[in-house]
Each structure stands twice: as C-alpha cells, then as structure tokens.
C-alpha atoms as a PDB file:
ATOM      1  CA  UNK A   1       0.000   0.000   0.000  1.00  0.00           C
ATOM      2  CA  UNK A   2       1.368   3.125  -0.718  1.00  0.00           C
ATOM      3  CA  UNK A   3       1.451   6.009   1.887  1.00  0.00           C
ATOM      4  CA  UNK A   4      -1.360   8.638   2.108  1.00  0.00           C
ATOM      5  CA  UNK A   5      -1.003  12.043  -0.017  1.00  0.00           C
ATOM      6  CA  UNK A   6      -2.422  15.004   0.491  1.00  0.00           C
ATOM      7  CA  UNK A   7      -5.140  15.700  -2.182  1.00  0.00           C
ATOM      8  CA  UNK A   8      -6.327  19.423  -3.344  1.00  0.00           C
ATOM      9  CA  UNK A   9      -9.310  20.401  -2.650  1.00  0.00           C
ATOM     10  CA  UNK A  10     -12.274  18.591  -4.656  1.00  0.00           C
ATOM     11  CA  UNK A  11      -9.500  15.527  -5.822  1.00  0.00           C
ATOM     12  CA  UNK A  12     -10.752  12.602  -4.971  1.00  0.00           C
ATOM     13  CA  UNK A  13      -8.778   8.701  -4.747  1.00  0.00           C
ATOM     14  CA  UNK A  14      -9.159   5.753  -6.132  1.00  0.00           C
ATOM     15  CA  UNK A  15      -9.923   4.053  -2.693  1.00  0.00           C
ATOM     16  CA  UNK A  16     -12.815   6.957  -2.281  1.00  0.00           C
ATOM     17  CA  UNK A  17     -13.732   6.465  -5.528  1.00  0.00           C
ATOM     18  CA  UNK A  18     -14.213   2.227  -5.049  1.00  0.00           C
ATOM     19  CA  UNK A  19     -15.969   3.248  -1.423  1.00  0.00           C
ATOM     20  CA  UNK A  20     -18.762   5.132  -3.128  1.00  0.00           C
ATOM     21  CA  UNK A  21     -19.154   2.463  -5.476  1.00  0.00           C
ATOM     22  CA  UNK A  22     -19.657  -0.069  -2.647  1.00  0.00           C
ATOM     23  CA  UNK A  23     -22.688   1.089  -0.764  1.00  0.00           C
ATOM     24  CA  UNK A  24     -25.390  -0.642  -1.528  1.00  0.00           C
ATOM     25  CA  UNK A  25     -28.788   0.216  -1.486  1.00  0.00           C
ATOM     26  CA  UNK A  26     -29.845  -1.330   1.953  1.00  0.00           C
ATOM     27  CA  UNK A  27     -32.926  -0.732   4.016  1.00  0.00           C
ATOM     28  CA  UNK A  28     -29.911   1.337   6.553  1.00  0.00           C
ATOM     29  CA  UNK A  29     -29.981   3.606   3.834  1.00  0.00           C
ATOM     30  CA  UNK A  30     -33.530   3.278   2.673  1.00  0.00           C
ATOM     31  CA  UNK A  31     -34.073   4.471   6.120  1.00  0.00           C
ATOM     32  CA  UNK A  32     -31.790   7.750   5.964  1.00  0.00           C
ATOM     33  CA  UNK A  33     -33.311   8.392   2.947  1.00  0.00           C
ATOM     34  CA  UNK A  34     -36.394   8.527   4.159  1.00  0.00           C
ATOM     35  CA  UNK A  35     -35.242  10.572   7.446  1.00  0.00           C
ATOM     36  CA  UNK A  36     -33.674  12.817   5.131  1.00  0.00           C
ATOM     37  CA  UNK A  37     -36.649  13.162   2.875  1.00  0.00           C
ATOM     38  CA  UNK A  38     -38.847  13.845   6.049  1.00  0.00           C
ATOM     39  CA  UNK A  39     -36.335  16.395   7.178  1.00  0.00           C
ATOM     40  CA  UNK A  40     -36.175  18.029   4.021  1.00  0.00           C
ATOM     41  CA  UNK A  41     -39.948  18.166   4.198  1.00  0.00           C
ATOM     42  CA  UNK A  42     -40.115  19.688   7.308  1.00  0.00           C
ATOM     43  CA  UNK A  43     -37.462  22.206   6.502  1.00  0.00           C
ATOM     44  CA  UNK A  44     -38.950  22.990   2.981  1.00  0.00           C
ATOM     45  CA  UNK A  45     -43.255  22.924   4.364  1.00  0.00           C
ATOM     46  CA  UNK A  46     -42.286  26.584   6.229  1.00  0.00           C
ATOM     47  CA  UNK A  47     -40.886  28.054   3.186  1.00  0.00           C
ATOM     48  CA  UNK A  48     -43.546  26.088   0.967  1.00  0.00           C
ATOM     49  CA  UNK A  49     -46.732  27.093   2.656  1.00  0.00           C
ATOM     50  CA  UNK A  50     -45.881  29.330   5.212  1.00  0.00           C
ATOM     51  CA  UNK A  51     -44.486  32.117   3.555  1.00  0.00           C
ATOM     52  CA  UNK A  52     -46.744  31.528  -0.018  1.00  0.00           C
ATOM     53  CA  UNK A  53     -49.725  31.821   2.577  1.00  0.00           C
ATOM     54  CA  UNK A  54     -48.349  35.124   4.027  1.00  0.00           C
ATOM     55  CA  UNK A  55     -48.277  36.552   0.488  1.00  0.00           C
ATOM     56  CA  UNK A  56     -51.799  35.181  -0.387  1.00  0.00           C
ATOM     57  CA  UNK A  57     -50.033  32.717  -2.837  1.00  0.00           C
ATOM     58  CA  UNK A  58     -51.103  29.280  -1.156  1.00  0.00           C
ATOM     59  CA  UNK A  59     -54.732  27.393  -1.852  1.00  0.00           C
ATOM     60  CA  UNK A  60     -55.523  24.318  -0.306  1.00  0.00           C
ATOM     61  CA  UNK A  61     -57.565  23.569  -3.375  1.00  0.00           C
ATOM     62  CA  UNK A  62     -54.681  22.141  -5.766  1.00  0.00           C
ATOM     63  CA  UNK A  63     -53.654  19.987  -2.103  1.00  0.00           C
ATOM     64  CA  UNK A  64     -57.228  18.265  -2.384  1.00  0.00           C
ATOM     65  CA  UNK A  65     -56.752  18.264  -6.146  1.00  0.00           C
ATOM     66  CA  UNK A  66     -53.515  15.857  -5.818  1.00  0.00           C
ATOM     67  CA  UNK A  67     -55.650  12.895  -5.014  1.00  0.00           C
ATOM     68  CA  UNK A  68     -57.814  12.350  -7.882  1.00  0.00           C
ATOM     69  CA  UNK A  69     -57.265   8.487  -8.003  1.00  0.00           C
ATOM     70  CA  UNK A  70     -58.941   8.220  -4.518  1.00  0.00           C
ATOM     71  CA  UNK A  71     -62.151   8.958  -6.529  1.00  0.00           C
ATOM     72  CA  UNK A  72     -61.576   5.286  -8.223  1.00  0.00           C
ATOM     73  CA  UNK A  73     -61.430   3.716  -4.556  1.00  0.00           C
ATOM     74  CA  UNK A  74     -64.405   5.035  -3.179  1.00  0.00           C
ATOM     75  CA  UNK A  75     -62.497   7.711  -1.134  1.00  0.00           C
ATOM     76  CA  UNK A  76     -63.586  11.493  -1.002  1.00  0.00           C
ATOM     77  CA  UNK A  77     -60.826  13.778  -1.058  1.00  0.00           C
ATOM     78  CA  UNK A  78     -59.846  16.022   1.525  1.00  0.00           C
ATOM     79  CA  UNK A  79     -57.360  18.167   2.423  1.00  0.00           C
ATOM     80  CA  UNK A  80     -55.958  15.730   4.879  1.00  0.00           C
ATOM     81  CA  UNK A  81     -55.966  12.991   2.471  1.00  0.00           C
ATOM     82  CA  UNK A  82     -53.503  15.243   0.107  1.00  0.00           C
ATOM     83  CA  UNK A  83     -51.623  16.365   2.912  1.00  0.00           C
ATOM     84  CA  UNK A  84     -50.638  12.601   3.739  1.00  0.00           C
ATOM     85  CA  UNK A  85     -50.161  11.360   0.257  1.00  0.00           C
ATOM     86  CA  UNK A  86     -47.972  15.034  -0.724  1.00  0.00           C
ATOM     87  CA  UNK A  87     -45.614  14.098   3.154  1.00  0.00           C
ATOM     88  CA  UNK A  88     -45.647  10.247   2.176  1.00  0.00           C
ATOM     89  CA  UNK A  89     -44.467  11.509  -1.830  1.00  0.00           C
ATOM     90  CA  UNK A  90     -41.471  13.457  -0.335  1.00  0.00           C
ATOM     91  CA  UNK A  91     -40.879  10.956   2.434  1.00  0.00           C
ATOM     92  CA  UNK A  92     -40.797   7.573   0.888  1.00  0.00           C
ATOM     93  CA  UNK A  93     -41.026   7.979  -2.797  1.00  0.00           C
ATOM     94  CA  UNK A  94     -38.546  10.750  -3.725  1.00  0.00           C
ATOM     95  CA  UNK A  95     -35.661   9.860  -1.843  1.00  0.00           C
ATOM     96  CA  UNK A  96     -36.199   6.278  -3.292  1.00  0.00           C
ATOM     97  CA  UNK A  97     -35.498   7.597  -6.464  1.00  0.00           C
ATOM     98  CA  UNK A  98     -33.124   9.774  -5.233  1.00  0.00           C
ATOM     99  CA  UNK A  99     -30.928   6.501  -4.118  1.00  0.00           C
ATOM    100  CA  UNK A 100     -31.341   5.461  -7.721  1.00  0.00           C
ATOM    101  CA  UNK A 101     -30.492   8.728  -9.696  1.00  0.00           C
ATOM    102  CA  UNK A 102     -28.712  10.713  -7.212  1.00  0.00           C
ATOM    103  CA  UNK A 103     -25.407   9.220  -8.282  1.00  0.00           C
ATOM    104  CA  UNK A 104     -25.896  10.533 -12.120  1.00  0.00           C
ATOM    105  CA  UNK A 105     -26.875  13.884 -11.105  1.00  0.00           C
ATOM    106  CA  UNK A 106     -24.432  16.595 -10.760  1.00  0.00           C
ATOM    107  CA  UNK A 107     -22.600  18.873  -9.391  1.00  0.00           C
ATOM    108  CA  UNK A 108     -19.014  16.232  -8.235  1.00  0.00           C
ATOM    109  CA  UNK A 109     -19.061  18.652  -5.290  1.00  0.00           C
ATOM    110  CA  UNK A 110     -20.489  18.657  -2.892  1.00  0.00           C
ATOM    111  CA  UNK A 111     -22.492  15.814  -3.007  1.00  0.00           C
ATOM    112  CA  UNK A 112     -25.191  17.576  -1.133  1.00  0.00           C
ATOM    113  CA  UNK A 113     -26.178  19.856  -4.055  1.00  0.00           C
ATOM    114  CA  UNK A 114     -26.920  17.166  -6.097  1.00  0.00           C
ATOM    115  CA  UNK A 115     -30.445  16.835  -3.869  1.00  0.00           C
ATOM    116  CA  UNK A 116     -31.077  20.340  -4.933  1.00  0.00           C
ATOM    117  CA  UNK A 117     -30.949  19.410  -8.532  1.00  0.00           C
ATOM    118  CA  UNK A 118     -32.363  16.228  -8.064  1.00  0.00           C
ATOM    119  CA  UNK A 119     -35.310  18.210  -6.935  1.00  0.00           C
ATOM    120  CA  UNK A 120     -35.269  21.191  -9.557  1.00  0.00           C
ATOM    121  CA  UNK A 121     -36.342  18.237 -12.081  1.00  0.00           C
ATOM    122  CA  UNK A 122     -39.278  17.486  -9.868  1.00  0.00           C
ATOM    123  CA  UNK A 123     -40.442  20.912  -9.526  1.00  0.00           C
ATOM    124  CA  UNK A 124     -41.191  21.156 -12.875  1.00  0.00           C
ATOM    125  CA  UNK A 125     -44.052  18.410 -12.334  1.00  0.00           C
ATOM    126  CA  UNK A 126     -45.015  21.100  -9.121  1.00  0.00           C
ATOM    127  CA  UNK A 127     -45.360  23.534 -10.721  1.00  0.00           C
ATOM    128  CA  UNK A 128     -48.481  23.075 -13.616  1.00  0.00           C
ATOM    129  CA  UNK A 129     -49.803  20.986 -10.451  1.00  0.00           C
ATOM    130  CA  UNK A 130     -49.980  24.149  -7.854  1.00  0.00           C
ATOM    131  CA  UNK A 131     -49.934  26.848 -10.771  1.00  0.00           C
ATOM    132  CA  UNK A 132     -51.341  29.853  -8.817  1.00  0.00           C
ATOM    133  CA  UNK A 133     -54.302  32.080  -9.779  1.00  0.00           C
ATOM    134  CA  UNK A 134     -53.288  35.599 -10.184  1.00  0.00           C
ATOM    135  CA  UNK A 135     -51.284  38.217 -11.874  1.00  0.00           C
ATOM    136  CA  UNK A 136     -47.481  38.053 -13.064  1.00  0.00           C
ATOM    137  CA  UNK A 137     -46.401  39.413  -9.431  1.00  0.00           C
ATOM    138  CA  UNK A 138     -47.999  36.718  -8.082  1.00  0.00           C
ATOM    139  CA  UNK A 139     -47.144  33.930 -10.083  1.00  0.00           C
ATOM    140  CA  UNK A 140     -43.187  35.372  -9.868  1.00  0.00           C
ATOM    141  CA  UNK A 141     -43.323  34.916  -6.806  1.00  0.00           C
ATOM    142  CA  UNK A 142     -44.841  31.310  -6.481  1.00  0.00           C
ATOM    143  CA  UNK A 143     -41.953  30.301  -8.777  1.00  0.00           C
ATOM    144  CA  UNK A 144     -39.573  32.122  -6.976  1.00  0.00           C
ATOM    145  CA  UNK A 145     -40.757  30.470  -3.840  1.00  0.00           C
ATOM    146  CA  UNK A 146     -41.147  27.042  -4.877  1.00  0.00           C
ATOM    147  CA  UNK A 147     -38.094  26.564  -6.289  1.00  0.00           C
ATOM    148  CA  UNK A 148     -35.946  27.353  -3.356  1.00  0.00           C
ATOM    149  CA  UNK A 149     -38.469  25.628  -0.910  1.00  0.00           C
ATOM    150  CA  UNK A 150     -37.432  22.348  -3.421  1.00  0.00           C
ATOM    151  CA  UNK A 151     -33.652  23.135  -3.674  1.00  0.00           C
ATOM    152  CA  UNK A 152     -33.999  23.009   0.486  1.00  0.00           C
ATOM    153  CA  UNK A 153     -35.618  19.826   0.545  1.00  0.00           C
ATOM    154  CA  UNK A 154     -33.045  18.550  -1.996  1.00  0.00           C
ATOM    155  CA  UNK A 155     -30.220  20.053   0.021  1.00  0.00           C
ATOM    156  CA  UNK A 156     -31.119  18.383   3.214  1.00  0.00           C
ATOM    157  CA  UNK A 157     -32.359  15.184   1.778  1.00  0.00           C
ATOM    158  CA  UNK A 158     -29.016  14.572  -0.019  1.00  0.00           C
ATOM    159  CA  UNK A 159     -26.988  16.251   2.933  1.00  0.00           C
ATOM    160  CA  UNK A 160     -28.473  13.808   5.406  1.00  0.00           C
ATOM    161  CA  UNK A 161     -27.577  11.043   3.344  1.00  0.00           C
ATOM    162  CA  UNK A 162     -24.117  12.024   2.865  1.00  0.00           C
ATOM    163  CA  UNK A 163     -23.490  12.431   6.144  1.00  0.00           C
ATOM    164  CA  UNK A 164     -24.595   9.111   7.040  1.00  0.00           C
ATOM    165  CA  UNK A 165     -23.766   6.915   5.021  1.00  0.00           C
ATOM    166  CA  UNK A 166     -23.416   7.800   1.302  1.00  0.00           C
ATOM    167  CA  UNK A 167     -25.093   8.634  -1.783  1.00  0.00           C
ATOM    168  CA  UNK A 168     -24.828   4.952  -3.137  1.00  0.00           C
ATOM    169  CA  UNK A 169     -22.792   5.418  -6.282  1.00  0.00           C
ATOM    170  CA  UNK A 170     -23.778   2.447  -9.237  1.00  0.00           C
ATOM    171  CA  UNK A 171     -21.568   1.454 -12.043  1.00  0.00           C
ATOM    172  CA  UNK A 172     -23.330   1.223 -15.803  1.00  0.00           C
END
C-alpha cells in the first residue's frame, strides 16, 4: 500500500472512488433516505406554505386536487388525504429515487447539491400541479418560492444522506 497524499481540494482517490461504489442500497440507507426526505420536508413545508400563505399565494384547493385516483377507490378527497399522500411523496417515494439517480446527477461537489438538482427536475411536475391564480407578481413569486423551498428539501435530503452513510454510487 502506498502512503497517504495530500489531495487538493475537490480531488478525490481511487480508494474513495471504489468506497462510493460499494454502498449498496440497503434498508440502513432506505431508512436515511427517508429521514432525510422527512427532514427536508419539514425544513422545505415553512418556506412552501408558510411564507406563499403570508403573500396570499397558497390554496388548499390544488392539495385536495392531488388525489384524484382516490375517486376510483371510493375515497372522497380532503385536504388531509392530500396532505398525507404530498408528506408520504417526499418521504418515501422521492428519496427512493433519489438513491437510484442521485449518483448521475451533478454537481461532483459537494455531493449535497446534487439533492437540490435532483429536486429542480421534480419541480417542474409542481409547478403546472400548484400553478397559482393571479397576476405576473404573483405567479413570480410562487416560482420564486417554490423553487428554493425544493432546492432546500433537496439540500437536506441529499446532505443527510451524505453524512450518514453515502449517496450509493452504481456502475453502468
């Protein structure tokens, strides 16, 4: 084995490099995904709601609008029903896919950021779905406003796994 070198900043080694291709997708990580997508949730909800609902921005309508395939069940939809399924979207499903793509997505560095692109592609599919009523001021402003609330969740979903234990790396 050779003896350790000091690397510039951003350089990365091989043994790194063979270490992020190791971690598997377990249910460990599963879990801090999903701790990290419930963090980033709770984080991003504030910024989300609370601040579009300050500005008049937020209606609960396109919340109770998100369930339409409850209809086919028998199920009404409510509010609360949209709530869950909107938490249980950005708690379970997105950071499943994030273990899958997360590793394709850029930047290198840091590792963290790559949550907050990860989730500018999925707030493109939020946006037509909460599209606000109102002027140009107020839809500026929505956009504005969701975007960063989704580059926080992305942030601190991705930062919570890389603190962990690793945004699971897969060879092609």
């Amino acid at each position: 084995m050779s003896e350790p070198t000091e690397l510039a900043a951003g350089e990365t080694t091989v043994a790194e490099t063979r270490e992020e291709l190791a971690i598997p997708i377990t249910v460990k990580v599963l879990g801090f995904a999903m701790l990290g997508g419930l963090l980033g949730m709770l984080v991003m909800l504030p910024l989300l709601v609370g601040l579009p609902a300050a500005l008049g921005l937020f209606s609960a309508d396109p919340v109770v609008e998100f369930v339409p395939l409850t209809g086919l069940l028998g199920i009404e939809p409510t509010l609360a029903l949209g709530l869950a399924l909107f938490v249980a979207g950005g708690t379970v499903l997105l950071p499943t896919v994030f273990l899958v793509v997360g590793a394709y997505l850029p930047p290198e560095r840091p590792r963290a950021v790559r949550g907050a692109t990860f989730a500018t592609i999925f707030w493109t599919g939020f946006v037509p779905a909460f599209w606000p009523e109102g002027g140009a001021a107020t839809v500026g402003a929505f956009l504005v406003v969701s975007l960063v609330a989704h580059w926080v969740y992305g942030a601190v979903l991705a930062g919570v796994l890389d603190r962990t234990v690793g945004i699971p790396q897969h060879r092609v």
